[in-house]
Protein backbone atom coordinates (compact mmCIF):
# COMPACT_ATOMS: atom_id res chain seq x y z
CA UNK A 1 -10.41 -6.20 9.82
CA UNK A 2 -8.70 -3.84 7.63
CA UNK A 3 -7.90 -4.89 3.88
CA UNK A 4 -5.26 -3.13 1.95
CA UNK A 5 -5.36 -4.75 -0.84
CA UNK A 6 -2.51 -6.89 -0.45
CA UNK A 7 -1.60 -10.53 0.20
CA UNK A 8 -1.84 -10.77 3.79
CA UNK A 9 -4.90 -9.21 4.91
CA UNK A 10 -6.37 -10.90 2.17
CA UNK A 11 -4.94 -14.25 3.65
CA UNK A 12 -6.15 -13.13 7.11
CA UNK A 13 -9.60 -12.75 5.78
CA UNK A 14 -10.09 -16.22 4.05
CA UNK A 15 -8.61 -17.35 7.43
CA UNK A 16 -11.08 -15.72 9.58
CA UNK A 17 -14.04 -16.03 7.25
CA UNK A 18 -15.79 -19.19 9.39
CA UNK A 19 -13.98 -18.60 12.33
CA UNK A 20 -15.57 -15.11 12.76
CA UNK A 21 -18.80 -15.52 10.21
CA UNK A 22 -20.14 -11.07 11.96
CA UNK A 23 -16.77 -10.06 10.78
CA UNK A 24 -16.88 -6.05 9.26
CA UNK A 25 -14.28 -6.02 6.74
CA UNK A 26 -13.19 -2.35 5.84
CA UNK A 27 -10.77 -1.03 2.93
CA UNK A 28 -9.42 2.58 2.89
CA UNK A 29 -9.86 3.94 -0.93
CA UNK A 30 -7.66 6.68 -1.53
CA UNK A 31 -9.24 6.81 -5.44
CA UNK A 32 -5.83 6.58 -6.58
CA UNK A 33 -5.12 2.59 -6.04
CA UNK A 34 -4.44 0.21 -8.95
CA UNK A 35 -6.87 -1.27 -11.42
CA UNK A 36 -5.26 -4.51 -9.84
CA UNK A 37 -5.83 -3.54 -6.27
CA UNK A 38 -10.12 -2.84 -7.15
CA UNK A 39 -9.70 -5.95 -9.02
CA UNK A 40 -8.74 -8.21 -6.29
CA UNK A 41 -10.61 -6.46 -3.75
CA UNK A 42 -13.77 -7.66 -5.73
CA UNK A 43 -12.56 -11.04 -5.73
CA UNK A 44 -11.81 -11.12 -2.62
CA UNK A 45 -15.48 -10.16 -1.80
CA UNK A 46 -17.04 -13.05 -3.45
CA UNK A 47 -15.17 -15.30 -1.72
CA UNK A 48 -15.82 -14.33 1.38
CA UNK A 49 -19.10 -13.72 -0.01
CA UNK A 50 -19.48 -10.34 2.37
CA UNK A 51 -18.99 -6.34 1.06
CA UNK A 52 -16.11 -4.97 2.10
CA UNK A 53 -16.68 -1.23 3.32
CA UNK A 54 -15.08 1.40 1.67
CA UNK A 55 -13.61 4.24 3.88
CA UNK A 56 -13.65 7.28 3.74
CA UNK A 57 -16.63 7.77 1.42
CA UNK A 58 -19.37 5.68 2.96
CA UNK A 59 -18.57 7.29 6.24
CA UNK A 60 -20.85 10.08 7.89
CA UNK A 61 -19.69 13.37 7.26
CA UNK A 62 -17.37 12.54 4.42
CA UNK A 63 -18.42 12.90 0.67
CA UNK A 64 -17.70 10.85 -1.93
CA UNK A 65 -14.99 13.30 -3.66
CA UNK A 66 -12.83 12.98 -0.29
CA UNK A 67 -10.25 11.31 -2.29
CA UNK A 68 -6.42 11.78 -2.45
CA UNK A 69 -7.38 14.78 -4.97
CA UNK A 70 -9.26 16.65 -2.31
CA UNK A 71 -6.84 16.10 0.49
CA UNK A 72 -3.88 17.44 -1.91
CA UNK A 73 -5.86 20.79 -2.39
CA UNK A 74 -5.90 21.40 1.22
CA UNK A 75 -2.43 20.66 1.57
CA UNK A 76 -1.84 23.31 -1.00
CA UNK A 77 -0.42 20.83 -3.59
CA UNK A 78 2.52 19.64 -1.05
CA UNK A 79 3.05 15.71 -2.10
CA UNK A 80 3.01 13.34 0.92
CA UNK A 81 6.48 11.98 1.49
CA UNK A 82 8.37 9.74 4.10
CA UNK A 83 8.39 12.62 6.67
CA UNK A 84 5.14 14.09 6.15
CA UNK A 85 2.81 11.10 5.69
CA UNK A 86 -0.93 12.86 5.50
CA UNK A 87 -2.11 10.93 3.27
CA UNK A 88 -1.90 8.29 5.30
CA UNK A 89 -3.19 9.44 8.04
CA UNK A 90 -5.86 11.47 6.75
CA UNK A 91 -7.16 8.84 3.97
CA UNK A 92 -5.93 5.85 6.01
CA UNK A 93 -5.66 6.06 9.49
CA UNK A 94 -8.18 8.68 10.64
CA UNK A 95 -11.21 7.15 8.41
CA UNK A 96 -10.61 4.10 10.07
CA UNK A 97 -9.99 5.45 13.62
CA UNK A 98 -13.74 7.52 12.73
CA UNK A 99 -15.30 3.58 11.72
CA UNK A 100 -14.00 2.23 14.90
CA UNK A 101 -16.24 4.52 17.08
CA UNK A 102 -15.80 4.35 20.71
CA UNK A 103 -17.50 1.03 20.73
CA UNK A 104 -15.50 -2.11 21.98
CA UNK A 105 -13.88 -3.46 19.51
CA UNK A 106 -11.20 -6.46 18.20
CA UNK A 107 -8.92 -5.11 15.49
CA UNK A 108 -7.59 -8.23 13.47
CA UNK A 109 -4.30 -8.02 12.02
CA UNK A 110 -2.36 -9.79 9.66
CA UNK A 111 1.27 -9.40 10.18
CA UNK A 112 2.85 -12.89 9.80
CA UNK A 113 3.93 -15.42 12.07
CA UNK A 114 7.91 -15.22 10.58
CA UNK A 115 7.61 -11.53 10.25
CA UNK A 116 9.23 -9.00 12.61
CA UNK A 117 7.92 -5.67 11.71
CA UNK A 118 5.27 -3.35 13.84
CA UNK A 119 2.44 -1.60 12.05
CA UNK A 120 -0.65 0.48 12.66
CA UNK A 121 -1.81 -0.71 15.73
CA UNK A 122 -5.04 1.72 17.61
CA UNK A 123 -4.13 3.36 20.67
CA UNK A 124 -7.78 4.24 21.51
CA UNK A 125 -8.37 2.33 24.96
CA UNK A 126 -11.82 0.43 23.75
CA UNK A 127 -9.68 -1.65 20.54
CA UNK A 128 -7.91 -4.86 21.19
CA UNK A 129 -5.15 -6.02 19.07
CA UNK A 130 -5.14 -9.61 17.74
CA UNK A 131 -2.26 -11.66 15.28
CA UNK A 132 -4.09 -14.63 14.65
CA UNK A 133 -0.88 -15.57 12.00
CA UNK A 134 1.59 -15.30 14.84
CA UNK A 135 -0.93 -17.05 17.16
CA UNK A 136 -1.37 -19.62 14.13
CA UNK A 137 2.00 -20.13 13.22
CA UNK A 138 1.39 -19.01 10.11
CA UNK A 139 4.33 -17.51 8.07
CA UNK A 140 4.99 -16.44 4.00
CA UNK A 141 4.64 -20.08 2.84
CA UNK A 142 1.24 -20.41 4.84
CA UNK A 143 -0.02 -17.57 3.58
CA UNK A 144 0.81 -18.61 -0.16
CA UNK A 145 -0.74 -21.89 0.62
CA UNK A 146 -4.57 -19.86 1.85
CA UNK A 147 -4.47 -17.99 -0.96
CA UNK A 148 -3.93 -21.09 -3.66
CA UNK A 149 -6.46 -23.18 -1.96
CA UNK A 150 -9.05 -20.78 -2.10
CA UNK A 151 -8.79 -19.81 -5.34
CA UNK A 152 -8.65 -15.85 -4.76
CA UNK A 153 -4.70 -16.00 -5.89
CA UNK A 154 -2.80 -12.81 -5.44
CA UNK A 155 -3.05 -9.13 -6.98
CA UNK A 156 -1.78 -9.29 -10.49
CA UNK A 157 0.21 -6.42 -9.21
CA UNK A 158 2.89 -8.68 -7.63
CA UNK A 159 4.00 -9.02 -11.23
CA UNK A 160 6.23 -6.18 -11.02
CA UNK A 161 5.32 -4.45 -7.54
CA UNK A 162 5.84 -5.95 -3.90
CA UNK A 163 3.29 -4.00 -2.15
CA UNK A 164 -0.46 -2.01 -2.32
CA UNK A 165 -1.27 1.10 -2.14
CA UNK A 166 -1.44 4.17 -4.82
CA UNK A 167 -0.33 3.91 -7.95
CA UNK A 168 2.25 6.90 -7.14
CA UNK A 169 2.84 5.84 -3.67
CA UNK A 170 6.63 7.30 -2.50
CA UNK A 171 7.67 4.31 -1.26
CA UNK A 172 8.09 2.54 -4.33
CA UNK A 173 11.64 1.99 -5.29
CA UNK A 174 12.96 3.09 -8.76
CA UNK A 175 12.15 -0.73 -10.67
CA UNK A 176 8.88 -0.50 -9.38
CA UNK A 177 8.14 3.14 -10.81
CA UNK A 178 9.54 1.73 -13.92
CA UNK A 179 7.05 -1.18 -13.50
CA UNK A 180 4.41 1.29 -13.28
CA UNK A 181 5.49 3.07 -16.56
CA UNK A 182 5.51 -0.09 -18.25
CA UNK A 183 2.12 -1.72 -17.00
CA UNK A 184 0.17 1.39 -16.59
CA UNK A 185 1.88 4.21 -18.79
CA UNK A 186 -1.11 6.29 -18.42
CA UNK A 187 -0.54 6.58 -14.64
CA UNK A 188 2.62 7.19 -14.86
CA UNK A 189 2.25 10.08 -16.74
CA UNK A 190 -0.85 11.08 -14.13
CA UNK A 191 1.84 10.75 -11.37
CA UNK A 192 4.54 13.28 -13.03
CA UNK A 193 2.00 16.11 -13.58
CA UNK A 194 1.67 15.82 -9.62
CA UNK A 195 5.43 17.03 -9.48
CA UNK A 196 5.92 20.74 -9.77
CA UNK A 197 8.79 22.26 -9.09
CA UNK A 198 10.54 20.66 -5.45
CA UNK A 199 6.85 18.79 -4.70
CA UNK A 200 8.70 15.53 -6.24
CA UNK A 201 7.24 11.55 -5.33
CA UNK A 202 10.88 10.85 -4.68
CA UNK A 203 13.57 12.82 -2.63
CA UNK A 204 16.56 12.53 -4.99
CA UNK A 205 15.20 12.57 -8.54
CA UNK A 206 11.49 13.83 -10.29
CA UNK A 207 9.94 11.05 -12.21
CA UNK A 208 10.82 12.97 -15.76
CA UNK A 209 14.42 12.21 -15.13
CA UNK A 210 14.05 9.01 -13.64
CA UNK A 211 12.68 7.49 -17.02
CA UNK A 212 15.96 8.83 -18.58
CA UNK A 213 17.27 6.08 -16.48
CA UNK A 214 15.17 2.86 -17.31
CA UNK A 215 17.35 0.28 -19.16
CA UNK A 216 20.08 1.27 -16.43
CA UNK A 217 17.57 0.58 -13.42
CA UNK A 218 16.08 -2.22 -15.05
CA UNK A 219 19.63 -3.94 -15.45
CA UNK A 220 20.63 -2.38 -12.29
CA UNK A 221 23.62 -2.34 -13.32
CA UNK A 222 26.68 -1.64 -11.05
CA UNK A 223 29.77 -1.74 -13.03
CA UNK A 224 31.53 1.22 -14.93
CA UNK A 225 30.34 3.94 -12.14
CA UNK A 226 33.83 5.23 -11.80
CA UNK A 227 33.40 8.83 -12.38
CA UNK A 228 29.52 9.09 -12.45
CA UNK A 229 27.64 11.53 -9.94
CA UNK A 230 27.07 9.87 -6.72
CA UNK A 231 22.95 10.44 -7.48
CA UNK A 232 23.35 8.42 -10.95
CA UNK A 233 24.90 5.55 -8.95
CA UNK A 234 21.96 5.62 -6.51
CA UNK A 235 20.16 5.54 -9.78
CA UNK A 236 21.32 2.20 -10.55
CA UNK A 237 21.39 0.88 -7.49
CA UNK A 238 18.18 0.05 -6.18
CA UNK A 239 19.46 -1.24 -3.24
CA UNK A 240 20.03 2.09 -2.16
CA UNK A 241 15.83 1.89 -2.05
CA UNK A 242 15.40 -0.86 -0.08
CA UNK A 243 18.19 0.24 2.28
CA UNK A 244 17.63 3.74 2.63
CA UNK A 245 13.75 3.97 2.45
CA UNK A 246 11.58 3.70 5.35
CA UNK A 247 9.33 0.98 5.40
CA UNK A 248 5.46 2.09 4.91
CA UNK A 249 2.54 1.77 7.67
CA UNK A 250 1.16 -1.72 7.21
CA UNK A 251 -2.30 0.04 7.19
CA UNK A 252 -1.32 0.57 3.38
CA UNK A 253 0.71 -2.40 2.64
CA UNK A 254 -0.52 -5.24 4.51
């Protein structure tokens, strides 16, 4: 079972814990997630009293610098973005594909019983595919309710963000980057000195300008545009995010 951090795999876990006592339990560390996400990941471990494996460093072949950091350099400092995912698939998808081996295997997956969305799902012929939510009926309020009962809660995170993943990850809309400049300043200032020149986290503005914006985005406000640039009324509108941006692989943001 993958873990990304979020609320849902983490649900699916506690689930599965005495269904499936053998389970592996494996969480892709780009070395750029949230203090939050390590956080809960820990917690998460003691419940289910069981290590989670951390890909790609403890697997063979891969040192423990393979990290967002070293995948950047070989990309010649080109930022991942909604059409060119790499890091995805090179700190996400690959490691895990590498884990899985050519050994059969049953891939558990926690996408949600009222949920219509598809996700990383293996293509290699010796995996199976299982939804126990969807088999369980299990839907957002179900998954609320295994997560209060068994103590682990959710990632702090939720606070101000709706999903895992790095703490610069491009498919954050503009009030979450502002959540990240708020919670975790620091970061925030890690994640500009990633953007040089048109290598930008976002396709329509550089993080520098974006904080020129925060009290607007914050109130998202939508009156008194008449005569503003179309991109400062995307600005305010963070609609325009959730509309316009493609949804991530659940592999990240389960």
């Amino acid at each position: 079972m993958g873990i990304s951090g979020g609320k849902d795999s983490a649900a699916l876990a506690i689930h599965m814990r005495d269904k499936i006592p053998d389970m592996e339990y494996v969480f892709c560390d780009t070395g750029s997630e949230l203090k939050e996400t390590y956080e809960f990941i820990k917690r998460l471990e003691a419940y289910l009293n069981k290590r989670i494996i951390r890909l790609p460093q403890e697997l063979e072949g891969y040192s423990k610098t393979y990290d967002f950091n070293h995948v950047l350099d070989l990309f010649g400092g080109y930022l991942p973005s909604t059409q060119a995912r790499w890091c995805t698939k090179k700190l996400k998808l690959d490691p895990f594909e590498k884990y899985i081996g050519d050994e059969d295997v049953i891939n558990y997956v926690g996408i949600r019983y009222d949920e219509n969305r598809e996700g990383y799902i293996s293509t290699k012929s010796n995996v199976k595919t299982v939804f126990p939510f969807i088999e369980d009926k299990i839907d957002i309020r179900g998954v609320s309710q295994i997560l209060e009962r068994s103590g682990v809660g959710v990632p702090s995170y939720y606070e101000w963000r709706s999903r895992s993943g790095c703490y610069f990850c491009f498919f954050q809309t503009k009030k979450e980057w502002v959540g990240l400049l708020e919670n975790h300043p620091d970061l925030y200032e890690k994640a500009k000195k990633y953007e040089k020149g048109d290598y930008t986290w976002r396709e329509d503005m550089s993080l520098a300008e974006l904080e020129e914006y925060v009290d607007e985005i914050k109130n998202n406000q939508k009156d008194g545009r008449k005569g503003k640039s179309n991109l400062l009324a995307h600005i305010l509108d963070d609609d325009f995010d959730e509309n316009n941006i493609e949804k991530p692989c659940l592999i990240c943001h389960l």
